[in-house]
Protein backbone atom coordinates (compact mmCIF):
# COMPACT_ATOMS: atom_id res chain seq x y z
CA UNK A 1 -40.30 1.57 12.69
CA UNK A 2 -38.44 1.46 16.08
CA UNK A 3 -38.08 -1.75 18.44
CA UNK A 4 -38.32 -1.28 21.82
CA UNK A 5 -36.32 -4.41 23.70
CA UNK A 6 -36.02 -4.82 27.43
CA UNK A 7 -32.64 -6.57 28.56
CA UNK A 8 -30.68 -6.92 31.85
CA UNK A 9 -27.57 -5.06 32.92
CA UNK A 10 -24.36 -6.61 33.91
CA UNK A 11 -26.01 -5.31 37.56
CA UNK A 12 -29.38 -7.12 36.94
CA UNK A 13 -31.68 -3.90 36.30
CA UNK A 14 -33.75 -4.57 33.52
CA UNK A 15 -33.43 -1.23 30.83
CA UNK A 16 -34.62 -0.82 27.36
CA UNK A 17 -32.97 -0.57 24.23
CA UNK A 18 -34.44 1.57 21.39
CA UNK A 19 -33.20 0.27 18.15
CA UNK A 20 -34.27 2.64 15.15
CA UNK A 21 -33.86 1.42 11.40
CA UNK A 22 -33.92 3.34 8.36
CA UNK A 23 -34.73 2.10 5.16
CA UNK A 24 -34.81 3.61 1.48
CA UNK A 25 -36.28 1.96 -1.73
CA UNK A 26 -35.92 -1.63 0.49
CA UNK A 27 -32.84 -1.34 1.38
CA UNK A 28 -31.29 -0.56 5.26
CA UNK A 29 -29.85 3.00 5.28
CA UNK A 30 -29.22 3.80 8.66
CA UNK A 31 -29.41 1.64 11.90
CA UNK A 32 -28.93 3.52 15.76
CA UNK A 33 -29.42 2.53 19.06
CA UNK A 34 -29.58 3.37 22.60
CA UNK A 35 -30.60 2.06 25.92
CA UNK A 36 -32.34 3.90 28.45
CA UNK A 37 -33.21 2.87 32.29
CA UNK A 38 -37.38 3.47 30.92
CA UNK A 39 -39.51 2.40 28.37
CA UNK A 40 -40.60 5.43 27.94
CA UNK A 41 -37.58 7.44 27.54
CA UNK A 42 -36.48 5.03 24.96
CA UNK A 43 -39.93 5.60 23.23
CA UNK A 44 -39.66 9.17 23.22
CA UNK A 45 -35.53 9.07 21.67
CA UNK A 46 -36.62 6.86 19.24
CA UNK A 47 -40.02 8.63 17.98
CA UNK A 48 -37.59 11.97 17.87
CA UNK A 49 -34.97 10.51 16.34
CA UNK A 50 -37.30 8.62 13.28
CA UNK A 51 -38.89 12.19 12.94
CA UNK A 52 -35.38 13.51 12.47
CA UNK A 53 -34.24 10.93 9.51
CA UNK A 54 -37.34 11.17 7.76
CA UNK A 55 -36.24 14.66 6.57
CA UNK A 56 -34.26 15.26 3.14
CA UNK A 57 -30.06 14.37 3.59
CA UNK A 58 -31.10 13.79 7.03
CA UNK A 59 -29.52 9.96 7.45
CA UNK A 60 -25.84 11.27 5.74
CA UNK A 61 -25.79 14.47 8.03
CA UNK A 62 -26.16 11.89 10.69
CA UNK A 63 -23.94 9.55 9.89
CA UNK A 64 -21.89 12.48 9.52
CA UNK A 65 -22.27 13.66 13.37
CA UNK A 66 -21.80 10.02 14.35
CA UNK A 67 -18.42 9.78 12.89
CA UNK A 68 -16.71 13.24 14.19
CA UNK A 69 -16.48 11.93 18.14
CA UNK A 70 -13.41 10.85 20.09
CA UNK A 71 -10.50 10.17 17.72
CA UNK A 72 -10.29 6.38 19.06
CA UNK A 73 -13.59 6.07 17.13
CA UNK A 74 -11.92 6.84 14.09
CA UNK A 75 -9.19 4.20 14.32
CA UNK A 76 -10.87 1.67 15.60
CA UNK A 77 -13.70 2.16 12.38
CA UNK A 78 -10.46 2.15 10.12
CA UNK A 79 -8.61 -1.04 11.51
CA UNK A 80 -12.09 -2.98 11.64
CA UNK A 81 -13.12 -1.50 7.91
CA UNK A 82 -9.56 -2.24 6.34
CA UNK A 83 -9.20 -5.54 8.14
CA UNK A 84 -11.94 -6.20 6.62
CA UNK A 85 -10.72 -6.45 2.92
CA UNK A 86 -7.47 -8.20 3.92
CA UNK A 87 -5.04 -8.94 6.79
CA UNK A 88 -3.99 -5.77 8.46
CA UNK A 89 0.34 -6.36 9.27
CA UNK A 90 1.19 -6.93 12.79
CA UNK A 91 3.14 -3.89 13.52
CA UNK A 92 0.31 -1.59 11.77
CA UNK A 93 -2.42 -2.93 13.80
CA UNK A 94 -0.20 -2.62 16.69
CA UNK A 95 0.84 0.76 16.41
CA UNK A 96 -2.92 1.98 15.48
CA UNK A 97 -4.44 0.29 19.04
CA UNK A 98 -1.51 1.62 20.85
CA UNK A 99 -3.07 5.17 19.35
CA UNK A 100 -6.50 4.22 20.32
CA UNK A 101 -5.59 4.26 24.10
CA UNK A 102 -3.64 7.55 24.30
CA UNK A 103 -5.31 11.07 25.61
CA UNK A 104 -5.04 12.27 22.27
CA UNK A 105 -7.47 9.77 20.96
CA UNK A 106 -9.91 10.91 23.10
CA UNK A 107 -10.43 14.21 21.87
CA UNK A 108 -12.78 15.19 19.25
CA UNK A 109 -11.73 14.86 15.76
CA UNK A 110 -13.23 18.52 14.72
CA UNK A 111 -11.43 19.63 18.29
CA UNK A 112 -8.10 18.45 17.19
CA UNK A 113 -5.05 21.05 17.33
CA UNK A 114 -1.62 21.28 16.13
CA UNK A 115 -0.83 22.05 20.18
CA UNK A 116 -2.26 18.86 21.12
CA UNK A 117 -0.04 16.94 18.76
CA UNK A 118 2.92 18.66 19.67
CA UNK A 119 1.85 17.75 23.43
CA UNK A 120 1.36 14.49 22.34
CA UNK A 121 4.96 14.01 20.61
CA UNK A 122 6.65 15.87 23.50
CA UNK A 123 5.10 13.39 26.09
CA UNK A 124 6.13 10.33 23.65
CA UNK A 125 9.42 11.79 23.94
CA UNK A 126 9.49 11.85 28.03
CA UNK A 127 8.52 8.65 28.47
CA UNK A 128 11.44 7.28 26.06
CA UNK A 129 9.98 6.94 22.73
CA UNK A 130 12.46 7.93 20.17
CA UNK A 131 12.15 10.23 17.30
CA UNK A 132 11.24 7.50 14.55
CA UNK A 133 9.38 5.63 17.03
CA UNK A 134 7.02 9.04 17.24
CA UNK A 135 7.49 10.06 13.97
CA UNK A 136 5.47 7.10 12.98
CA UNK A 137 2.26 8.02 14.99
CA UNK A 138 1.87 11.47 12.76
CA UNK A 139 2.18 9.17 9.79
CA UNK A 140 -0.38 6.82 10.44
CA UNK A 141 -2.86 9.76 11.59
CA UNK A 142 -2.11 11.58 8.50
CA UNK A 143 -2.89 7.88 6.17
CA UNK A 144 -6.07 7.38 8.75
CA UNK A 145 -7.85 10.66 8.29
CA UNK A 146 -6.91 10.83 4.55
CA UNK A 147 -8.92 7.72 4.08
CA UNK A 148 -11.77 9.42 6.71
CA UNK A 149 -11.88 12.35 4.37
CA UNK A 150 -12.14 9.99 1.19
CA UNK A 151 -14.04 6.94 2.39
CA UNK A 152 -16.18 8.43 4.55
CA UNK A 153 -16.61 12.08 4.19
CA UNK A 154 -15.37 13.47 6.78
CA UNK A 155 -14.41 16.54 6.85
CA UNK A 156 -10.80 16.78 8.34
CA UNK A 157 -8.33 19.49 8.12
CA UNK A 158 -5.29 17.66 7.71
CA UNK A 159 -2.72 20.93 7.15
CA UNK A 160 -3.43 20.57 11.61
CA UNK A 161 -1.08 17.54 11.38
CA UNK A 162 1.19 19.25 9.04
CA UNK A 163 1.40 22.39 10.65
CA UNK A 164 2.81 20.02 13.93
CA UNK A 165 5.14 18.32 11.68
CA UNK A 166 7.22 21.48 10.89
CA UNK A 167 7.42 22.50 14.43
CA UNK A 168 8.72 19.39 15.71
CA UNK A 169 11.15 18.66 13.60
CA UNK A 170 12.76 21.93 13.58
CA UNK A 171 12.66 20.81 17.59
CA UNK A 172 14.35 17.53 16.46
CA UNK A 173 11.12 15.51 18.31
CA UNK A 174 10.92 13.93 15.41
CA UNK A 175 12.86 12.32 12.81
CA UNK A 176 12.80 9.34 10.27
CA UNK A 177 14.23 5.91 11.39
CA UNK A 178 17.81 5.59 10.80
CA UNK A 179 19.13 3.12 8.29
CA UNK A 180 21.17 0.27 9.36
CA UNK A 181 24.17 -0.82 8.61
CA UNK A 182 24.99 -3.69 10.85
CA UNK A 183 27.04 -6.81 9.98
CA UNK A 184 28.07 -9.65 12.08
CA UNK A 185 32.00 -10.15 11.84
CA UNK A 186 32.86 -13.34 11.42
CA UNK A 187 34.20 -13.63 14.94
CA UNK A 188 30.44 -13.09 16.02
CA UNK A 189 29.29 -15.68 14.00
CA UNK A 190 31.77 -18.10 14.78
CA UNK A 191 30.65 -17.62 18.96
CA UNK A 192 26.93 -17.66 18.20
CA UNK A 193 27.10 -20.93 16.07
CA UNK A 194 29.30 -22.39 18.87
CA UNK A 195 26.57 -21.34 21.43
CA UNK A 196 23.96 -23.24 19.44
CA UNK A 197 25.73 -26.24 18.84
CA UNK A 198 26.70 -26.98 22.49
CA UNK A 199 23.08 -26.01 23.51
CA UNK A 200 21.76 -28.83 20.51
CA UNK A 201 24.02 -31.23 21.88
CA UNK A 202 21.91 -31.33 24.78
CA UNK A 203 18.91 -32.16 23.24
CA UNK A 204 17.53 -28.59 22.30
CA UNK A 205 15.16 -29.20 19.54
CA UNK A 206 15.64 -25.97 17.58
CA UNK A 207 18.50 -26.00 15.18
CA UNK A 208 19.38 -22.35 15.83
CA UNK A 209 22.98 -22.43 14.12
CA UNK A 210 21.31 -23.85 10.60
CA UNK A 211 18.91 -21.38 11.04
CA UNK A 212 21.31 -18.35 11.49
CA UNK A 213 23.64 -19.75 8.71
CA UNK A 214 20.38 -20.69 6.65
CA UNK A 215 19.69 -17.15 7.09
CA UNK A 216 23.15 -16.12 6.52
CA UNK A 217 22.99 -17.78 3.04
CA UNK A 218 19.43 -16.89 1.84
CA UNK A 219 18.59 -13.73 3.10
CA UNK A 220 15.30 -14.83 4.20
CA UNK A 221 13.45 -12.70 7.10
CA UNK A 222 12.75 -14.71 10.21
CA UNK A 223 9.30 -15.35 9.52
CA UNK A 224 9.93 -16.44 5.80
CA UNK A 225 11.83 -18.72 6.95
CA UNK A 226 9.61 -20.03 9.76
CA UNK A 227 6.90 -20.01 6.63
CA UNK A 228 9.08 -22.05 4.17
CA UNK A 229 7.56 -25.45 3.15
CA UNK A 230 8.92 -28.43 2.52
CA UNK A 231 6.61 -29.12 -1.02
CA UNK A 232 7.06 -25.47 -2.28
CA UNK A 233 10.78 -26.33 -2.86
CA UNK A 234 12.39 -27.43 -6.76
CA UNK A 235 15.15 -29.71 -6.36
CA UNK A 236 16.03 -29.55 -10.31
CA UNK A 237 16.08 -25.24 -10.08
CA UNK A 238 16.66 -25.16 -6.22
CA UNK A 239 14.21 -22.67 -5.28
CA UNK A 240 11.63 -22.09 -3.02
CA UNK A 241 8.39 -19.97 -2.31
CA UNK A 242 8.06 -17.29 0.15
CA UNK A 243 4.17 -16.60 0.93
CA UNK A 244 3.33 -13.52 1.83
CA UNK A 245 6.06 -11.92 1.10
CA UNK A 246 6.52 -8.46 3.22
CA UNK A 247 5.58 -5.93 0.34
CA UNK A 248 4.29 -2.44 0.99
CA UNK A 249 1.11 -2.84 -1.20
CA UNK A 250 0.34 -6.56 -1.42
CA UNK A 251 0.05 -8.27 1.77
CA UNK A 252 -0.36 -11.88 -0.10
CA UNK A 253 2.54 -11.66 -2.40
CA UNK A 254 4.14 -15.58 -3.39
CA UNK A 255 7.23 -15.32 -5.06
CA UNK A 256 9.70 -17.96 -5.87
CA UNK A 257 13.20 -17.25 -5.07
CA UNK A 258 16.77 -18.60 -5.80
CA UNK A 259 18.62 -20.97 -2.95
CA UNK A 260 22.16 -20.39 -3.15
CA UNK A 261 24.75 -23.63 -2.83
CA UNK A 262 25.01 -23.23 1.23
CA UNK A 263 21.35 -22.76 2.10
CA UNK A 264 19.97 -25.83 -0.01
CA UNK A 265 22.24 -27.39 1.67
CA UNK A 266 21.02 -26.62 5.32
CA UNK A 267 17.58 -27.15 3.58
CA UNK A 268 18.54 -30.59 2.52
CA UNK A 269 19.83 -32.13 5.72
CA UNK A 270 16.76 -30.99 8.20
CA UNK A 271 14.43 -33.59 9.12
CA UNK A 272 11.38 -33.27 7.24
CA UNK A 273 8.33 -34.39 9.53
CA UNK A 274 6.33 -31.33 9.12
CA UNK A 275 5.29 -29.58 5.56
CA UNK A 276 7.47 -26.81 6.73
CA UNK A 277 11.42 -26.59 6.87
CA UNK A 278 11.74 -24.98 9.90
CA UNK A 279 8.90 -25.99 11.88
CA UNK A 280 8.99 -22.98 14.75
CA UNK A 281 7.73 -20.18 15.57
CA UNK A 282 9.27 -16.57 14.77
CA UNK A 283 9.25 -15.28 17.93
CA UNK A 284 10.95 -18.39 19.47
CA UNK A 285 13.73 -18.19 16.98
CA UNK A 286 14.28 -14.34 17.66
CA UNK A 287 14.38 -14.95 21.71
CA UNK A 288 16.65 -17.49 21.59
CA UNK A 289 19.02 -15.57 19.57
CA UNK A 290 18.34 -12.41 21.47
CA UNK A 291 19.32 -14.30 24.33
CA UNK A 292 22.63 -15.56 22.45
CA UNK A 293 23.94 -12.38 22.37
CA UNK A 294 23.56 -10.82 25.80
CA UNK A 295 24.97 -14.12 26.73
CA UNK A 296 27.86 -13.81 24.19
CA UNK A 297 27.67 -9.94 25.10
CA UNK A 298 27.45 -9.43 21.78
CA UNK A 299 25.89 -5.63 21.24
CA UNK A 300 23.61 -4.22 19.04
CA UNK A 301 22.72 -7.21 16.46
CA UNK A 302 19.29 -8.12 15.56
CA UNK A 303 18.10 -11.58 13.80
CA UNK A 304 17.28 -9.15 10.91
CA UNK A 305 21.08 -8.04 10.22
CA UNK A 306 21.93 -11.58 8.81
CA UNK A 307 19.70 -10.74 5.63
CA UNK A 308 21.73 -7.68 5.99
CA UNK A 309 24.74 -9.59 5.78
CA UNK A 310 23.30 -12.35 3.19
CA UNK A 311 22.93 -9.64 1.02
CA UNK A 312 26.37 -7.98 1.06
CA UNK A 313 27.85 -10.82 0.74
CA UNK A 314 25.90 -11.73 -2.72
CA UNK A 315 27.38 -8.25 -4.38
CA UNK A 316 30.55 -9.77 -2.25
CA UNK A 317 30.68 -12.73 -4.75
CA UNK A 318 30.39 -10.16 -7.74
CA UNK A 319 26.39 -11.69 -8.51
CA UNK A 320 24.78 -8.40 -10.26
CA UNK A 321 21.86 -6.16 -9.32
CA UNK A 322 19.11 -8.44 -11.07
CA UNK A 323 20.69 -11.27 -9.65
CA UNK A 324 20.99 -10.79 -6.37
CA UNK A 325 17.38 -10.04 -6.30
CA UNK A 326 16.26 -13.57 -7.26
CA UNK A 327 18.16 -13.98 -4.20
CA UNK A 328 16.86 -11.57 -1.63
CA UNK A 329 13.36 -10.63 -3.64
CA UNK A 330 14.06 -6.70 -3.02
CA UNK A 331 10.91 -4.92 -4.87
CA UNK A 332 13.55 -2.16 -5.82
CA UNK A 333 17.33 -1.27 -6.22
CA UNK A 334 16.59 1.67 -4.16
CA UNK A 335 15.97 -0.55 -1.36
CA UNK A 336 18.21 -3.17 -2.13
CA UNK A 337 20.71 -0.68 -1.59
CA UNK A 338 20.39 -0.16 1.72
CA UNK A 339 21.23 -3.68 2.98
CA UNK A 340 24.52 -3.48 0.54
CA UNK A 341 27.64 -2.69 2.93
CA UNK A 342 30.31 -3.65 0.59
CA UNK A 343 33.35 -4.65 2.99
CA UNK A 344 36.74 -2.66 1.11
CA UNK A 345 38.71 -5.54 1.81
CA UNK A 346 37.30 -7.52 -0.59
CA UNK A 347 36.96 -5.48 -3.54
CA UNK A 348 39.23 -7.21 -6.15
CA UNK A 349 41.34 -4.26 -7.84
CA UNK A 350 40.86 -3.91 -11.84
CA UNK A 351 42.82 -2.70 -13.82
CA UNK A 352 41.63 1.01 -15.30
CA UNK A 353 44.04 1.18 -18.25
């Protein structure tokens, strides 16, 4: 049975809003609405539109027709539905709005062309996205209308995305993100921890060279750190918890790690009168060492390297694969390896007989 409810415009006119519910066996099947400027017009859509769903497959065809619209509809149904079930990551969710507000998204989904994803990429590319950056957007169409096919029935042709794909990358448009290799020399670190010391002398109340040393010596992203608490930590083992640990299926991974010698010791001497170690925020931490280093004109390093560098250094000492993971927590080898940039000057020279 439809509803028929007058309400007022953000102008003041009054209008009506038709509201027509389904239901099958007891149980809600289908709910639509739409407001109209007269009662009657909203009596006449909603007495249609019943008519309509009380035919055989009538409410799936419809839900159907409602889903293929603008693709912004599509994302924004996805981020809602999977946010949903649990957290959806920062840059994820990020990327995935940025989507919702280009021209692209508001095309059709069953209007969608390879040309209007190559125009898409090549206008990325003008404005000064790079070739990972854009990359990136093809990938998280191709995972969103994969799970519109699958979760909702729609019927997508994804070869339109992969037909794009080949086109601009024999172009070069796009391109995955380069691996990096970064370390700070010593030199580097020796200017930034004098930077942060005379800046804590005056009273700053962020303890910015522990915290690059800490990170230095644990390998711990900037928000683990920021995360650690003071009660997850074991004196007698000396390790600590990192909660929700960046993982590419499990967004609330714990896992206890290994402190090494140095960072329990940074760990030990902070003042404790919060439940967590480092009682900040990421993004402070990541400004004020951005900062640092245009100061310092110190080029190209990011917070993130000093994991980098934590973990070279653990091969460094001669700690094995499946140690150095209790260290670092590295799902894989395969990505471990990617943060190992063994320096030659400190391989020790065996003997080979």
């Amino acid at each position: 049975m439809a509803t028929i409810r007058p309400r007022r415009r953000r102008d003041g006119k009054l209008a009506y809003q038709a509201e027509v519910r389904i239901k099958r066996e007891g149980r809600l099947v289908h709910r639509e609405s739409r407001t109209f400027d007269r009662r009657r017009l909203a009596t006449e859509w909603a007495t249609q539109l019943e008519n309509q769903l009380g035919k055989p497959d009538a409410v799936p065809k419809r839900k159907q027709l409602a889903l293929r619209g603008p693709l912004h509809k599509i994302l924004l149904k996805y981020r809602n539905e999977v946010s949903e079930i649990r957290p959806m990551g920062r840059s994820k969710s990020a990327h995935i709005k940025f989507l919702e507000k280009t021209s692209l998204a508001n095309i059709d989904l069953g209007d969608i062309k390879s040309s209007d994803l190559i125009e898409h990429v090549r206008a990325r590319r003008k404005s000064g996205a790079g070739p990972s950056t854009v990359n990136n957007d093809l990938v998280w169409l191709r995972i969103i209308l994969r799970y519109a096919r699958a979760a909702w029935n729609v019927s997508v042709d994804l070869s339109v995305i992969d037909d794009a794909y080949e086109v601009l990358r024999a172009e070069k448009l796009v391109a995955k993100s380069k691996v990096r290799s970064r370390r700070p020399s010593q030199s580097e670190l020796s200017k930034l921890t004098e930077f942060f010391l005379d800046k804590e002398k005056r009273r700053s109340s962020l303890p910015m060279s522990d915290i690059i040393w800490f990170a230095v010596h644990s390998a711990r992203r900037q928000s683990e750190i920021t995360n650690l608490l003071v009660g997850d930590n074991d004196e007698e083992t000396r390790t600590g918890i990192v909660r929700n640990l960046k993982h590419p299926s499990d967004r609330e991974l714990f896992r206890r790690f290994k402190y090494t010698h140095e960072a329990w010791e940074i760990i030990v001497r902070q003042k404790h009168n919060n439940d967590r170690v480092f009682p900040f925020e990421p993004k402070t931490i990541g400004a004020a060492f951005t900062r640092a280093c245009r100061v310092l004109e110190i080029e190209d390093l990011h917070f993130h390297d000093l994991r980098h560098e934590a973990t070279s250094r653990l091969f460094e000492t001669g700690y094995s694969i499946v140690e150095v993971q209790q260290f670092t927590l590295h799902d894989s080898w395969g990505t471990l390896s990617r943060y190992t940039n063994l320096r030659p000057e400190g391989v020790a020279i065996r003997s080979t007989g």
